[in-house]
PDB file of N, CA and C in Angstrom:
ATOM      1  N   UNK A   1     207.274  31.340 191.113  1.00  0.00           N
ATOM      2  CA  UNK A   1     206.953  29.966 190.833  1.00  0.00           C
ATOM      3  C   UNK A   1     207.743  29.056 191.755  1.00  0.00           C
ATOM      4  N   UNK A   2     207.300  27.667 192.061  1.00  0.00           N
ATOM      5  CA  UNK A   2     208.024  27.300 192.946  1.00  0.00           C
ATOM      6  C   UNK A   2     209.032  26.079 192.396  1.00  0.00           C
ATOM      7  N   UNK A   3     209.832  25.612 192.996  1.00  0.00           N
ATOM      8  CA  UNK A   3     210.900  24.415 192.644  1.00  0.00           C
ATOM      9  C   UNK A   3     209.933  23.384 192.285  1.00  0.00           C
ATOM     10  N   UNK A   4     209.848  23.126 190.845  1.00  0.00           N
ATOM     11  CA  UNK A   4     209.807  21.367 191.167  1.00  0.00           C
ATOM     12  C   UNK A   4     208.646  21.440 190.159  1.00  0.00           C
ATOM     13  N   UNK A   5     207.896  23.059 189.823  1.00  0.00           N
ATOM     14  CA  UNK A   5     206.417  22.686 189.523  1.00  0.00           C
ATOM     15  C   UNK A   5     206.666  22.559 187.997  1.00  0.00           C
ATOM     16  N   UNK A   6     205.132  21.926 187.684  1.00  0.00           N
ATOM     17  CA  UNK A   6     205.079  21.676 186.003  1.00  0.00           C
ATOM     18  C   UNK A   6     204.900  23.323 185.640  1.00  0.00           C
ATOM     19  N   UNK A   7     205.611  23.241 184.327  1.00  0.00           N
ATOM     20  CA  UNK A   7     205.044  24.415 183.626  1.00  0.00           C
ATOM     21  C   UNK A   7     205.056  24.511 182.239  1.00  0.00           C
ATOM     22  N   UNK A   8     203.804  25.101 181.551  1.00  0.00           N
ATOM     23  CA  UNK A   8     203.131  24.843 180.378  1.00  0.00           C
ATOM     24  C   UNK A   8     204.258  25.827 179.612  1.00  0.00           C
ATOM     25  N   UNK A   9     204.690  24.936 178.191  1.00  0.00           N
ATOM     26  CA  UNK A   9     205.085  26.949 177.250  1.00  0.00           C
ATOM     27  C   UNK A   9     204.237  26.693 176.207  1.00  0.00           C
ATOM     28  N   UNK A  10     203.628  27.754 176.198  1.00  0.00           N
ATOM     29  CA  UNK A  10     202.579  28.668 175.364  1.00  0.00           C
ATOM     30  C   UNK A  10     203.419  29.398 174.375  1.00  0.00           C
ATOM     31  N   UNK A  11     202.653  29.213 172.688  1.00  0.00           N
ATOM     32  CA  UNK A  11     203.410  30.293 171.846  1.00  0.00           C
ATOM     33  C   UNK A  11     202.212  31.650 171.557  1.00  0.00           C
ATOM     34  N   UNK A  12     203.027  32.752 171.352  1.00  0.00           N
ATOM     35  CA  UNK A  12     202.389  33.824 171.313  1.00  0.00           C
ATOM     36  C   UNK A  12     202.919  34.946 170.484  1.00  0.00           C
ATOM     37  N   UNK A  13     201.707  36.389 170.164  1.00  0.00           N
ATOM     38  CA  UNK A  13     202.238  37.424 169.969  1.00  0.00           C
ATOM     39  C   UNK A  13     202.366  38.289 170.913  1.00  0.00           C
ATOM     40  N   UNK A  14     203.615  39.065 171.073  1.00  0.00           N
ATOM     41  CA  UNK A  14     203.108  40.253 171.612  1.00  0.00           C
ATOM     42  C   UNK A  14     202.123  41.321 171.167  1.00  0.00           C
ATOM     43  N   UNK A  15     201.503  41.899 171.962  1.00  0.00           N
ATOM     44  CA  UNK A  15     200.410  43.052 171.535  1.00  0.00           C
ATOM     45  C   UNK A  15     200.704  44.400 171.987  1.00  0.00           C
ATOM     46  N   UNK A  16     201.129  44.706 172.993  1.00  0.00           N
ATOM     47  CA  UNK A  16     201.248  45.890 174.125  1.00  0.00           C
ATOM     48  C   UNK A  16     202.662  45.971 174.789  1.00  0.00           C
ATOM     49  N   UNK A  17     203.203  46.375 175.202  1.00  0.00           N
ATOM     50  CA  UNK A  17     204.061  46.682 175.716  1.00  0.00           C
ATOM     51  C   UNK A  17     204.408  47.762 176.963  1.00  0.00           C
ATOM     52  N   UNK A  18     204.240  47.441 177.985  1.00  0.00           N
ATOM     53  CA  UNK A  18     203.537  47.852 179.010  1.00  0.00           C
ATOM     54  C   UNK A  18     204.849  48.389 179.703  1.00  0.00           C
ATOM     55  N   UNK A  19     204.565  49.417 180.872  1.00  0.00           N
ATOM     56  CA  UNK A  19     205.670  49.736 182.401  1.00  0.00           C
ATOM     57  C   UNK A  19     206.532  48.559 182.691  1.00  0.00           C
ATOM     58  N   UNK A  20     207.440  48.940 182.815  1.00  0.00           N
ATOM     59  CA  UNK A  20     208.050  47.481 183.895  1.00  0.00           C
ATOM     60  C   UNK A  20     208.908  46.456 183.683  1.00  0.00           C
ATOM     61  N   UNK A  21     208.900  46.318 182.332  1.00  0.00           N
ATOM     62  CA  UNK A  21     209.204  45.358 181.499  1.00  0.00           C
ATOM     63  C   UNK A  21     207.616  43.946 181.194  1.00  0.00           C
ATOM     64  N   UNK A  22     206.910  44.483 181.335  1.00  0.00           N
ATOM     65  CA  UNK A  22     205.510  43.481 181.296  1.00  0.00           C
ATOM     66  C   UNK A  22     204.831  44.085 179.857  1.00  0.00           C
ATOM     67  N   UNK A  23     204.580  42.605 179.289  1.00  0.00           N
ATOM     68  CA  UNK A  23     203.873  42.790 178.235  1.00  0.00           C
ATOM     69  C   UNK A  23     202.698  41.873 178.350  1.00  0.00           C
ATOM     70  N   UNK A  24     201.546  42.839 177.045  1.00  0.00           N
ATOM     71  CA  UNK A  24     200.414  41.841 177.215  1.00  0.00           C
ATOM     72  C   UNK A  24     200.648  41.151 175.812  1.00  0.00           C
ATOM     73  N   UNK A  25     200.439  39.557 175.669  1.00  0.00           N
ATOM     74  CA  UNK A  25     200.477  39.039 174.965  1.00  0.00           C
ATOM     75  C   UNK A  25     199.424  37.904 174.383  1.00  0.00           C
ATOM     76  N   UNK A  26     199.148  37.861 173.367  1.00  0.00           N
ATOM     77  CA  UNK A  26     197.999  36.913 172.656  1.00  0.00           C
ATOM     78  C   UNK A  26     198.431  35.510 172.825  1.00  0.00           C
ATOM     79  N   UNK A  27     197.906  34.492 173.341  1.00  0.00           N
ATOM     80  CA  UNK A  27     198.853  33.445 173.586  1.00  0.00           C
ATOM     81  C   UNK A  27     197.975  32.284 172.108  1.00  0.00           C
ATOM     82  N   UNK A  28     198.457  31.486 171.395  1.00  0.00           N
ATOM     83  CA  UNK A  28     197.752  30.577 170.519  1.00  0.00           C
ATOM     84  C   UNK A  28     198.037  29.581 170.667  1.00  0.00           C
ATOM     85  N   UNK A  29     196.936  29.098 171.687  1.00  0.00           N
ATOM     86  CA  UNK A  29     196.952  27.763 172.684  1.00  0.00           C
ATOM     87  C   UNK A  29     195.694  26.974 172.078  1.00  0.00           C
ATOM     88  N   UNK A  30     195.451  25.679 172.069  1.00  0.00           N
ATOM     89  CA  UNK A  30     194.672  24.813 171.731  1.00  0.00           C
ATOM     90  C   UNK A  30     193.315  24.760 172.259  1.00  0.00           C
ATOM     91  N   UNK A  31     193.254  25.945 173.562  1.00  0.00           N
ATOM     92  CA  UNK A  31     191.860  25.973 173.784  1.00  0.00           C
ATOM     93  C   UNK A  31     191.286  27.535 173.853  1.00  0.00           C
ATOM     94  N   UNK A  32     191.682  28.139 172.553  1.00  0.00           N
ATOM     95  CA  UNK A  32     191.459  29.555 172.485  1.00  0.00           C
ATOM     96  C   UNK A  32     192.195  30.607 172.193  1.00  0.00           C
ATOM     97  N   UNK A  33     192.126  31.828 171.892  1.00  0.00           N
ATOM     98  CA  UNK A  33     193.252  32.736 172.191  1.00  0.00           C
ATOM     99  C   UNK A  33     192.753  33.440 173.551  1.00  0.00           C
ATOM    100  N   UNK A  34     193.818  34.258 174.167  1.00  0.00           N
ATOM    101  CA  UNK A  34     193.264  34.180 175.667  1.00  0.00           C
ATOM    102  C   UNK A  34     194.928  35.625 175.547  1.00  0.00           C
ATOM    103  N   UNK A  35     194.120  36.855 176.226  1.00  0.00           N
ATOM    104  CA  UNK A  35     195.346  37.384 176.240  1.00  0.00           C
ATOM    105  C   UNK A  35     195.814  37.602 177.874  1.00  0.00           C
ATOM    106  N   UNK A  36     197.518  37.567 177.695  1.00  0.00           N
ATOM    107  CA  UNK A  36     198.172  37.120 179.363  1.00  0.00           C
ATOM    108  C   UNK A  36     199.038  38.044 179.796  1.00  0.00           C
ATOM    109  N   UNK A  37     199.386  38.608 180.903  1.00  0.00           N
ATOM    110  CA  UNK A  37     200.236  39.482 181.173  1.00  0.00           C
ATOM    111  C   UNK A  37     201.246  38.759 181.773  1.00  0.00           C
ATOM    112  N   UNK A  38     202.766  39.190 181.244  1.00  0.00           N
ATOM    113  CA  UNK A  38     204.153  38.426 181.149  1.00  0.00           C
ATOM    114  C   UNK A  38     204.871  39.040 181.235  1.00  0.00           C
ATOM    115  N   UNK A  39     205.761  38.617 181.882  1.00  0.00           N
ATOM    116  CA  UNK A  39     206.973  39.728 182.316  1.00  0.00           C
ATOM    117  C   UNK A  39     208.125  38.877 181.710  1.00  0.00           C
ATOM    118  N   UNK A  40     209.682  39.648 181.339  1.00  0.00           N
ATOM    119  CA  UNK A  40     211.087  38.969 180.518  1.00  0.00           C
ATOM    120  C   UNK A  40     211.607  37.953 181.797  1.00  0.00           C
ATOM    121  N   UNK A  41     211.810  37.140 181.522  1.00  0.00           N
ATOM    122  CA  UNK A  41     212.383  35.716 181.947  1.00  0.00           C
ATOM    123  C   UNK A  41     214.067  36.644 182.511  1.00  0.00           C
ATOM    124  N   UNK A  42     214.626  36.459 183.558  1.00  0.00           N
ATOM    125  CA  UNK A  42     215.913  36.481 184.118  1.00  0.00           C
ATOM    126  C   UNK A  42     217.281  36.790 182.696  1.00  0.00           C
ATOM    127  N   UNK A  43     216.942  35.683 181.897  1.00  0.00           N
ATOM    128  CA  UNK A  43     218.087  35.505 180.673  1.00  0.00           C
ATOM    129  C   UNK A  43     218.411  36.572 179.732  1.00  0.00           C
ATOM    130  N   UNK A  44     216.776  36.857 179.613  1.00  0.00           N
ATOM    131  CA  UNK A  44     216.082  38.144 178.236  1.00  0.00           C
ATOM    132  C   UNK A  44     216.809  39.299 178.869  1.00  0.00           C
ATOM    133  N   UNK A  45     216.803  39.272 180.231  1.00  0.00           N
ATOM    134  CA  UNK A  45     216.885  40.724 180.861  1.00  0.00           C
ATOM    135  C   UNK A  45     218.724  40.840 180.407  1.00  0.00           C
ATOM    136  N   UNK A  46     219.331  39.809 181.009  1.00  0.00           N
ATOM    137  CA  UNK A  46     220.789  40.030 181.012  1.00  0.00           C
ATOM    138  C   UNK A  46     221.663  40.064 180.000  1.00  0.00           C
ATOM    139  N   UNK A  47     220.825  39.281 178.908  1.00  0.00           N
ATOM    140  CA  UNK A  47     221.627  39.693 177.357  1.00  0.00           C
ATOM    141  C   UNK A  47     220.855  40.679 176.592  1.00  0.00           C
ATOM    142  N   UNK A  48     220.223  41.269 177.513  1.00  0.00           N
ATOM    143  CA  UNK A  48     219.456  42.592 176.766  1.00  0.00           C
ATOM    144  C   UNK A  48     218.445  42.276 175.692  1.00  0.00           C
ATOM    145  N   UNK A  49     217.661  41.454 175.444  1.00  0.00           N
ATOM    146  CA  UNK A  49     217.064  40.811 173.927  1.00  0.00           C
ATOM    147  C   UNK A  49     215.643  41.991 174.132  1.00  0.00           C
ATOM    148  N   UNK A  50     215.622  42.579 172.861  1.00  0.00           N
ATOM    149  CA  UNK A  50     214.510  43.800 173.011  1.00  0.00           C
ATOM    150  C   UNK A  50     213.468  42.594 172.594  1.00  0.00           C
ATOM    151  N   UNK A  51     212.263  43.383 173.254  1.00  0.00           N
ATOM    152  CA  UNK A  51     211.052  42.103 172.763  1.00  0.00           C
ATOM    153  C   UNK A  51     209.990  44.084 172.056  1.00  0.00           C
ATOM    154  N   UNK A  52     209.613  43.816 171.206  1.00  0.00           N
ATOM    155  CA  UNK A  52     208.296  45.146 170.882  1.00  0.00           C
ATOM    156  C   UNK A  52     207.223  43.895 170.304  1.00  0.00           C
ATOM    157  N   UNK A  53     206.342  45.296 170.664  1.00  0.00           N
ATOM    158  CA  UNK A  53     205.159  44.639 169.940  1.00  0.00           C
ATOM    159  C   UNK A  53     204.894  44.271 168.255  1.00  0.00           C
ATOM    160  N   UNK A  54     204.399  42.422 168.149  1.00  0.00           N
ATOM    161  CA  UNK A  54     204.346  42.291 167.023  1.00  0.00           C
ATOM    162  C   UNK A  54     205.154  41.037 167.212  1.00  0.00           C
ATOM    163  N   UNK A  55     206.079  40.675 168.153  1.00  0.00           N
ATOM    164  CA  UNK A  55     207.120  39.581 168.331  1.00  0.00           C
ATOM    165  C   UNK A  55     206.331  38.378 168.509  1.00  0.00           C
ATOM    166  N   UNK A  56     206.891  36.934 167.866  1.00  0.00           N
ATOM    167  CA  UNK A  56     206.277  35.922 168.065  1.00  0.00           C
ATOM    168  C   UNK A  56     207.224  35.360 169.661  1.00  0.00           C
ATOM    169  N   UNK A  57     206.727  34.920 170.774  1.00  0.00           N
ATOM    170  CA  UNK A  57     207.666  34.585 171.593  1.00  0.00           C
ATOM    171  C   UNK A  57     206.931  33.258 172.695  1.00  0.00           C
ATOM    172  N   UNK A  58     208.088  32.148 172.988  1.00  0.00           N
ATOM    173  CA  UNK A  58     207.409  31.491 174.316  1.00  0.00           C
ATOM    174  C   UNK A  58     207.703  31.362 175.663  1.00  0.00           C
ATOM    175  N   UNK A  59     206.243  31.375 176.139  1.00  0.00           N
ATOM    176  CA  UNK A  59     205.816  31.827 177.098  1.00  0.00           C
ATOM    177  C   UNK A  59     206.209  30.213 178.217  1.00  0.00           C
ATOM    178  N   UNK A  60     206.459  30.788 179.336  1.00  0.00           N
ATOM    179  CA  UNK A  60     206.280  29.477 180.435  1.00  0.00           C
ATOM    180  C   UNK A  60     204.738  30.277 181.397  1.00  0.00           C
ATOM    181  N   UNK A  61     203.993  29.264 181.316  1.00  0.00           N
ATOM    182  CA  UNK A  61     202.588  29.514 182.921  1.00  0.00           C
ATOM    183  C   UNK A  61     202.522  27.810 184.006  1.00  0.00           C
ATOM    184  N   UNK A  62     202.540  28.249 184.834  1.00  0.00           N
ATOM    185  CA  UNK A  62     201.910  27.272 185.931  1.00  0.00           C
ATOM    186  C   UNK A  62     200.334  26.894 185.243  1.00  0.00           C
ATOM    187  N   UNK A  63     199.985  25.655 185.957  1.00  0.00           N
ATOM    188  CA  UNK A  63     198.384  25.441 185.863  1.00  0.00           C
ATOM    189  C   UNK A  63     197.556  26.669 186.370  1.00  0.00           C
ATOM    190  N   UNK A  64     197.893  26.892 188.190  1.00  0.00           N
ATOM    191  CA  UNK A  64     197.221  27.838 188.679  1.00  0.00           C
ATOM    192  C   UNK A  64     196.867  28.966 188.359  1.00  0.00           C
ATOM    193  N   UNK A  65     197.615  29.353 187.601  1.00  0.00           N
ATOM    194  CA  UNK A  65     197.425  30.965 187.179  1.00  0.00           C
ATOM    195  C   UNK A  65     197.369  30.892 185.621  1.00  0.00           C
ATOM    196  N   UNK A  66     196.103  31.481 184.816  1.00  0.00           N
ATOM    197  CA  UNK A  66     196.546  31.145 183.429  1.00  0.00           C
ATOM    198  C   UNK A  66     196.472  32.666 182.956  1.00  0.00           C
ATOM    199  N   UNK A  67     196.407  33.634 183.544  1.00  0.00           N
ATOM    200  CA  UNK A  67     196.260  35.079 183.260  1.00  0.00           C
ATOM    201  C   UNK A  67     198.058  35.781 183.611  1.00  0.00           C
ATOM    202  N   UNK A  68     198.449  34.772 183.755  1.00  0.00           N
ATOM    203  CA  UNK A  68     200.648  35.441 183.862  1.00  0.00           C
ATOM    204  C   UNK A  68     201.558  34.330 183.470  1.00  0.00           C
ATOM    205  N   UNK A  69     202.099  35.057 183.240  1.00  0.00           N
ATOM    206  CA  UNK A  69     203.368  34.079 182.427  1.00  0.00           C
ATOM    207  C   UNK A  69     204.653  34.763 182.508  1.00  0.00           C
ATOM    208  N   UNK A  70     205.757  34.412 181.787  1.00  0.00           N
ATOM    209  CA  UNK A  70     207.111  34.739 181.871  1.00  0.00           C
ATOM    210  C   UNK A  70     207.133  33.869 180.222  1.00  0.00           C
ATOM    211  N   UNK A  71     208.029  35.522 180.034  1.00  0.00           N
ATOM    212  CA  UNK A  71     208.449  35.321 178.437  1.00  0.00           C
ATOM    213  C   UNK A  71     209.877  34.424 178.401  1.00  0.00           C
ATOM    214  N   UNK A  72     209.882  33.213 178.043  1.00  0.00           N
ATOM    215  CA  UNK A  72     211.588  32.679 177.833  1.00  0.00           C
ATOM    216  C   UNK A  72     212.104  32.932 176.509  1.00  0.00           C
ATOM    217  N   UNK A  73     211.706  33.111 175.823  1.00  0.00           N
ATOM    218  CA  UNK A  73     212.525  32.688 174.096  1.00  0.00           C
ATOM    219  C   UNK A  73     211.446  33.808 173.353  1.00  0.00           C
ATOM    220  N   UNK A  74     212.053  34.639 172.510  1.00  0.00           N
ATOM    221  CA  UNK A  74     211.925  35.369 171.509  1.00  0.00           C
ATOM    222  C   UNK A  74     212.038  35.033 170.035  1.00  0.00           C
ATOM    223  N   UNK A  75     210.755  34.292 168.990  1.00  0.00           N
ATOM    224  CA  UNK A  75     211.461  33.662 168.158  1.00  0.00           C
ATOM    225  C   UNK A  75     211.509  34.786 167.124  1.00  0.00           C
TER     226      UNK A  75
END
């Protein structure tokens, strides 16, 4: 993502739990449910916060891309 840009947070479930640290997640956004592939935010990674499937968590996306995201907060 680049310096400076807007970015949407989306709340969601996780569903899947994928390679990599990437999960697919159900996002429950105002124009649908829509499911997104998301990878752990920098923070998640370094204090270790387990995310499994079933977790309510929010999401940051750019406009451009509405199919990826980055997980920030685990609620």
């Amino acid at each position: 993502m680049k310096t400076g840009e807007k970015l949407l947070q989306v709340h969601g479930i996780v569903v899947e739990a994928l390679p990599g640290l990437l999960f697919r997640v159900k996002s429950q956004s105002s124009n649908g449910e829509k499911e997104i592939l998301a990878h752990l935010a920098g923070r998640l990674k370094l204090n270790r916060i387990k995310v499994i499937p079933g977790d309510k968590v929010i999401m940051e996306m750019t406009n451009e891309n509405d199919t990826r995201g980055r997980i920030v907060r685990r609620l």
